[in-house]
Protein backbone atom coordinates (compact mmCIF):
# COMPACT_ATOMS: atom_id res chain seq x y z
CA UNK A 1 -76.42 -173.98 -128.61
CA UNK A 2 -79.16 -176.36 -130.31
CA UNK A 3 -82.10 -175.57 -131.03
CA UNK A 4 -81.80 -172.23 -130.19
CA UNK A 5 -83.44 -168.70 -131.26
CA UNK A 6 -81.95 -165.17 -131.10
CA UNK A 7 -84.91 -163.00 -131.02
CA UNK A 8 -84.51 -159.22 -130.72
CA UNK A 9 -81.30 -157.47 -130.12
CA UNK A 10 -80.46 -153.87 -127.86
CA UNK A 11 -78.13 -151.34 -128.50
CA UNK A 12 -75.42 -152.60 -126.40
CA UNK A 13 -75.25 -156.04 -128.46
CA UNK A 14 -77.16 -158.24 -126.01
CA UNK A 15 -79.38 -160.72 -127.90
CA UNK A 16 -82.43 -162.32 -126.48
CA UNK A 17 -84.68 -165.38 -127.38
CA UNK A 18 -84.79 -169.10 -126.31
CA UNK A 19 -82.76 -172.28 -126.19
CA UNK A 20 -83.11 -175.85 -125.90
CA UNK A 21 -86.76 -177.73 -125.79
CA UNK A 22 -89.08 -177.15 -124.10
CA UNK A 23 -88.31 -173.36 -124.27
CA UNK A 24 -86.03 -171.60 -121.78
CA UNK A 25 -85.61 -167.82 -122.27
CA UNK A 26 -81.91 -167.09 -123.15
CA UNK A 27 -79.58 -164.24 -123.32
CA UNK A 28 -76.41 -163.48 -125.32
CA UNK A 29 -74.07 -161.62 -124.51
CA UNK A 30 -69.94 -161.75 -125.77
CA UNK A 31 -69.45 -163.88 -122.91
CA UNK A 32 -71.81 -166.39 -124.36
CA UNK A 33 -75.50 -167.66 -123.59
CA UNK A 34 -77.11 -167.82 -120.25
CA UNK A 35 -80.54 -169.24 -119.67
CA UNK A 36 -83.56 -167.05 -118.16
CA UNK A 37 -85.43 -169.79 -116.60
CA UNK A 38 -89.46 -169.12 -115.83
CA UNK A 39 -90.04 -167.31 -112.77
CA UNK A 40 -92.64 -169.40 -111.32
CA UNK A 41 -90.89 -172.33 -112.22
CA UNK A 42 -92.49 -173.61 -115.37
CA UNK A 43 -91.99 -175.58 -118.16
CA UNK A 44 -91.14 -173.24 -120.48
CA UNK A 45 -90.08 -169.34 -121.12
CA UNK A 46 -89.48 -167.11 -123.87
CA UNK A 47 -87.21 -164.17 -123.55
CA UNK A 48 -89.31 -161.71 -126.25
CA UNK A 49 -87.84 -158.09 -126.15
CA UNK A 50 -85.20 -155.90 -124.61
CA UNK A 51 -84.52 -152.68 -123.99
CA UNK A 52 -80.79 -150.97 -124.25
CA UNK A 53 -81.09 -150.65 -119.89
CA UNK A 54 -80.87 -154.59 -120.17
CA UNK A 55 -84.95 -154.83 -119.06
CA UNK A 56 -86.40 -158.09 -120.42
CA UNK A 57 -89.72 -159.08 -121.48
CA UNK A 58 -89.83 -162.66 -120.65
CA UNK A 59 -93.03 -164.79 -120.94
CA UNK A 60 -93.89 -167.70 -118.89
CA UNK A 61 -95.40 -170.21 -121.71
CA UNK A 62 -97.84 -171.80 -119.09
CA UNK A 63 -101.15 -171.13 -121.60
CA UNK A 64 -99.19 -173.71 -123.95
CA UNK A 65 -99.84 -176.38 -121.84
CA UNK A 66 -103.29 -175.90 -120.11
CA UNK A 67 -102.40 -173.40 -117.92
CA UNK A 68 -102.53 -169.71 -117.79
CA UNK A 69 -99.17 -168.17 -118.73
CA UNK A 70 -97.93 -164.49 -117.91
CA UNK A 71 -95.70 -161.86 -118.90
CA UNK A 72 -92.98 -160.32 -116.53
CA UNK A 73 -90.53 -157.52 -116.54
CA UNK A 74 -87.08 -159.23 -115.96
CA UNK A 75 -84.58 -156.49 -114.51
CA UNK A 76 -80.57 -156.55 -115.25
CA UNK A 77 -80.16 -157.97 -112.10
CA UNK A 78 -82.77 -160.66 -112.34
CA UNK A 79 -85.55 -159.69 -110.69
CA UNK A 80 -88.91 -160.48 -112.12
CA UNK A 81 -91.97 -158.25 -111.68
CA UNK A 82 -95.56 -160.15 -112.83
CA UNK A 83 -97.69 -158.77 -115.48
CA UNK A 84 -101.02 -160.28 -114.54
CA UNK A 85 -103.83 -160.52 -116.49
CA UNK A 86 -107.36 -158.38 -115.48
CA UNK A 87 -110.58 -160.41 -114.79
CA UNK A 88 -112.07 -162.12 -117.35
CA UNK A 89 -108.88 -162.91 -119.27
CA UNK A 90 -106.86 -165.91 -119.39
CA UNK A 91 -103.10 -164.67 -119.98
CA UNK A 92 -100.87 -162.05 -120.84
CA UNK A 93 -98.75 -162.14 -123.07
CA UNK A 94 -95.52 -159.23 -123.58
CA UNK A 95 -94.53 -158.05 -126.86
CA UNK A 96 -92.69 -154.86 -126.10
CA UNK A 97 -90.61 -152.43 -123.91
CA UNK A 98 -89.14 -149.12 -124.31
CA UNK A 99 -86.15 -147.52 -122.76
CA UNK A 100 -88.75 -145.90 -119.92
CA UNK A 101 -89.58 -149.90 -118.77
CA UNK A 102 -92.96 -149.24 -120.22
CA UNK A 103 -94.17 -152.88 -121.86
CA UNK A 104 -96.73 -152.92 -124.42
CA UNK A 105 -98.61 -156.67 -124.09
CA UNK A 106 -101.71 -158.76 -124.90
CA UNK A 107 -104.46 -160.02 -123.00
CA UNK A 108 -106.17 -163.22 -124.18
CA UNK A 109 -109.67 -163.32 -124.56
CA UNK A 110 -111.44 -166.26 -122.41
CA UNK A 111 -109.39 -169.49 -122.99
CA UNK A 112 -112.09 -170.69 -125.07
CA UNK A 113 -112.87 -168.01 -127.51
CA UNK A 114 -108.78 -168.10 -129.06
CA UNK A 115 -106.91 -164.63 -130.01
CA UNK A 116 -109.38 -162.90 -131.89
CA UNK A 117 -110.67 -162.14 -128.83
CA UNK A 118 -107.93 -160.37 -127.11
CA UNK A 119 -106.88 -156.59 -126.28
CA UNK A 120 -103.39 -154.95 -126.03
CA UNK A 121 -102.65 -153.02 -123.13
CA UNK A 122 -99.66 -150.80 -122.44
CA UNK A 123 -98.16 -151.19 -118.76
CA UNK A 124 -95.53 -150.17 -116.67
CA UNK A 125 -94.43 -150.79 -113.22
CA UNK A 126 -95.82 -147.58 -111.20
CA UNK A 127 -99.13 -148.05 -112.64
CA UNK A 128 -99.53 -151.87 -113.34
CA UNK A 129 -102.19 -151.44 -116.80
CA UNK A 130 -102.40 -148.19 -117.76
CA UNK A 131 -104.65 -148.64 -120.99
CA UNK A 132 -106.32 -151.33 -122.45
CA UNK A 133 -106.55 -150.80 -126.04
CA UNK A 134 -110.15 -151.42 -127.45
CA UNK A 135 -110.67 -152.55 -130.65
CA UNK A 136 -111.91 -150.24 -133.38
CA UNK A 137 -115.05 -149.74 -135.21
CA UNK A 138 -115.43 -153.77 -136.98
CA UNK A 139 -112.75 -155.09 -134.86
CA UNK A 140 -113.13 -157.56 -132.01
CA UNK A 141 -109.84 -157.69 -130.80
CA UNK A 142 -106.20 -155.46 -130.33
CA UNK A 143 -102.63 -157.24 -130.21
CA UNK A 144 -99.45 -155.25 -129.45
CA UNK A 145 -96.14 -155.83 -131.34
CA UNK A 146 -93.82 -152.79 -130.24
CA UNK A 147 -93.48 -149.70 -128.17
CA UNK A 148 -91.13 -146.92 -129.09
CA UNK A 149 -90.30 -143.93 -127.27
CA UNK A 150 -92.29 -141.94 -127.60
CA UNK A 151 -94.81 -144.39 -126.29
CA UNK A 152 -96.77 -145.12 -129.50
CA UNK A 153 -97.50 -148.78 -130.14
CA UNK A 154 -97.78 -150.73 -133.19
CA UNK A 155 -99.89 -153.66 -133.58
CA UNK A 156 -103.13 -154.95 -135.41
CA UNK A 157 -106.34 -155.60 -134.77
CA UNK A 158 -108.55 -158.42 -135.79
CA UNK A 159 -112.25 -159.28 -137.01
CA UNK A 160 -114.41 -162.15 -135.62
CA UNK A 161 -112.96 -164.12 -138.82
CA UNK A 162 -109.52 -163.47 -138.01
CA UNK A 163 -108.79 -160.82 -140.60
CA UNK A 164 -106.15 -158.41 -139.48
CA UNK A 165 -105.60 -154.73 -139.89
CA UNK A 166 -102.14 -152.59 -138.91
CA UNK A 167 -102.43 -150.00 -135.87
CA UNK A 168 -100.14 -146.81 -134.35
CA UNK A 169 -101.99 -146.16 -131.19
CA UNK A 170 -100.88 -144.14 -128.00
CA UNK A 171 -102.48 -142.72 -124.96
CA UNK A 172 -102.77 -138.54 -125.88
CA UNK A 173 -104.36 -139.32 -129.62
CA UNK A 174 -105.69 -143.14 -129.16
CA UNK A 175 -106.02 -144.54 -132.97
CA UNK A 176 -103.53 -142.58 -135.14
């Protein structure tokens, strides 16, 4: 497959990433590759994370080309549940899901302002956001990278210059 990027693997073998360009979310599988085209029908997707249940993170690339872009939860049988974005912010953006469907992700800050900007938010289908994680003390932004089980997520934060610090963060302790 050219051009092509296996991402993030699960426990059952099933690889995840993109294929071809623009960017079409792809899974791999023994059988072979299949595409994961955009839900909404855009140019471009990114298959990002998986859990061992087969639950994709796959992220509509819209904000690449002008337009706001969003995150969905992509069950084994296909269907697509929306992770929008709260007022104020211009995209989100998934970077993680556990084996409870819970998907740590990133909100933009306004379209203008770039990623420094941003917060990470943990989600999950019952609830839609659950927390949005506010920066620390000299930060002026949060970014997700992982969830694990036990629903702590890693990530960083960033200054108004774009320096960037390493986080654990979960909902009992907050900062940890």
């Amino acid at each position: 497959y050219p051009n092509s990027i296996a991402f993030k693997i699960n426990e059952s073998g099933t690889a995840i990433g993109w294929w071809n360009s623009p960017c079409q979310g792809a899974e791999w599988t023994s059988s072979g590759m299949t595409g994961l085209p955009s839900p909404v029908g855009r140019r471009s997707s990114r298959a990002w994370c998986i859990n061992d249940a087969g639950y994709i993170v796959l992220n509509d690339d819209g904000g690449y080309y002008g337009v706001p872009g969003t995150a969905y939860l992509r069950s084994p049988s296909g269907v697509a549940t929306p992770i929008y974005p709260v007022l104020g912010h211009a995209r989100t953006w998934g970077t993680g899901v556990n084996n409870s469907n819970q998907v740590c992700a990133d909100l933009d800050g306004p379209w203008t302002e770039g990623y420094r900007y941003g917060r990470a938010f943990l989600w999950d289908q019952t609830s839609g956001i659950v927390h949005i994680i506010d920066p620390p003390p000299g930060s002026t932004g949060t970014y997700s990278e992982a969830i694990n089980e036990s629903d702590t997520i890693v990530g960083f934060s960033a200054d108004s210059s774009g320096r960037r610090r390493p986080y654990l963060w979960n909902l009992t302790d907050g900062f940890v």
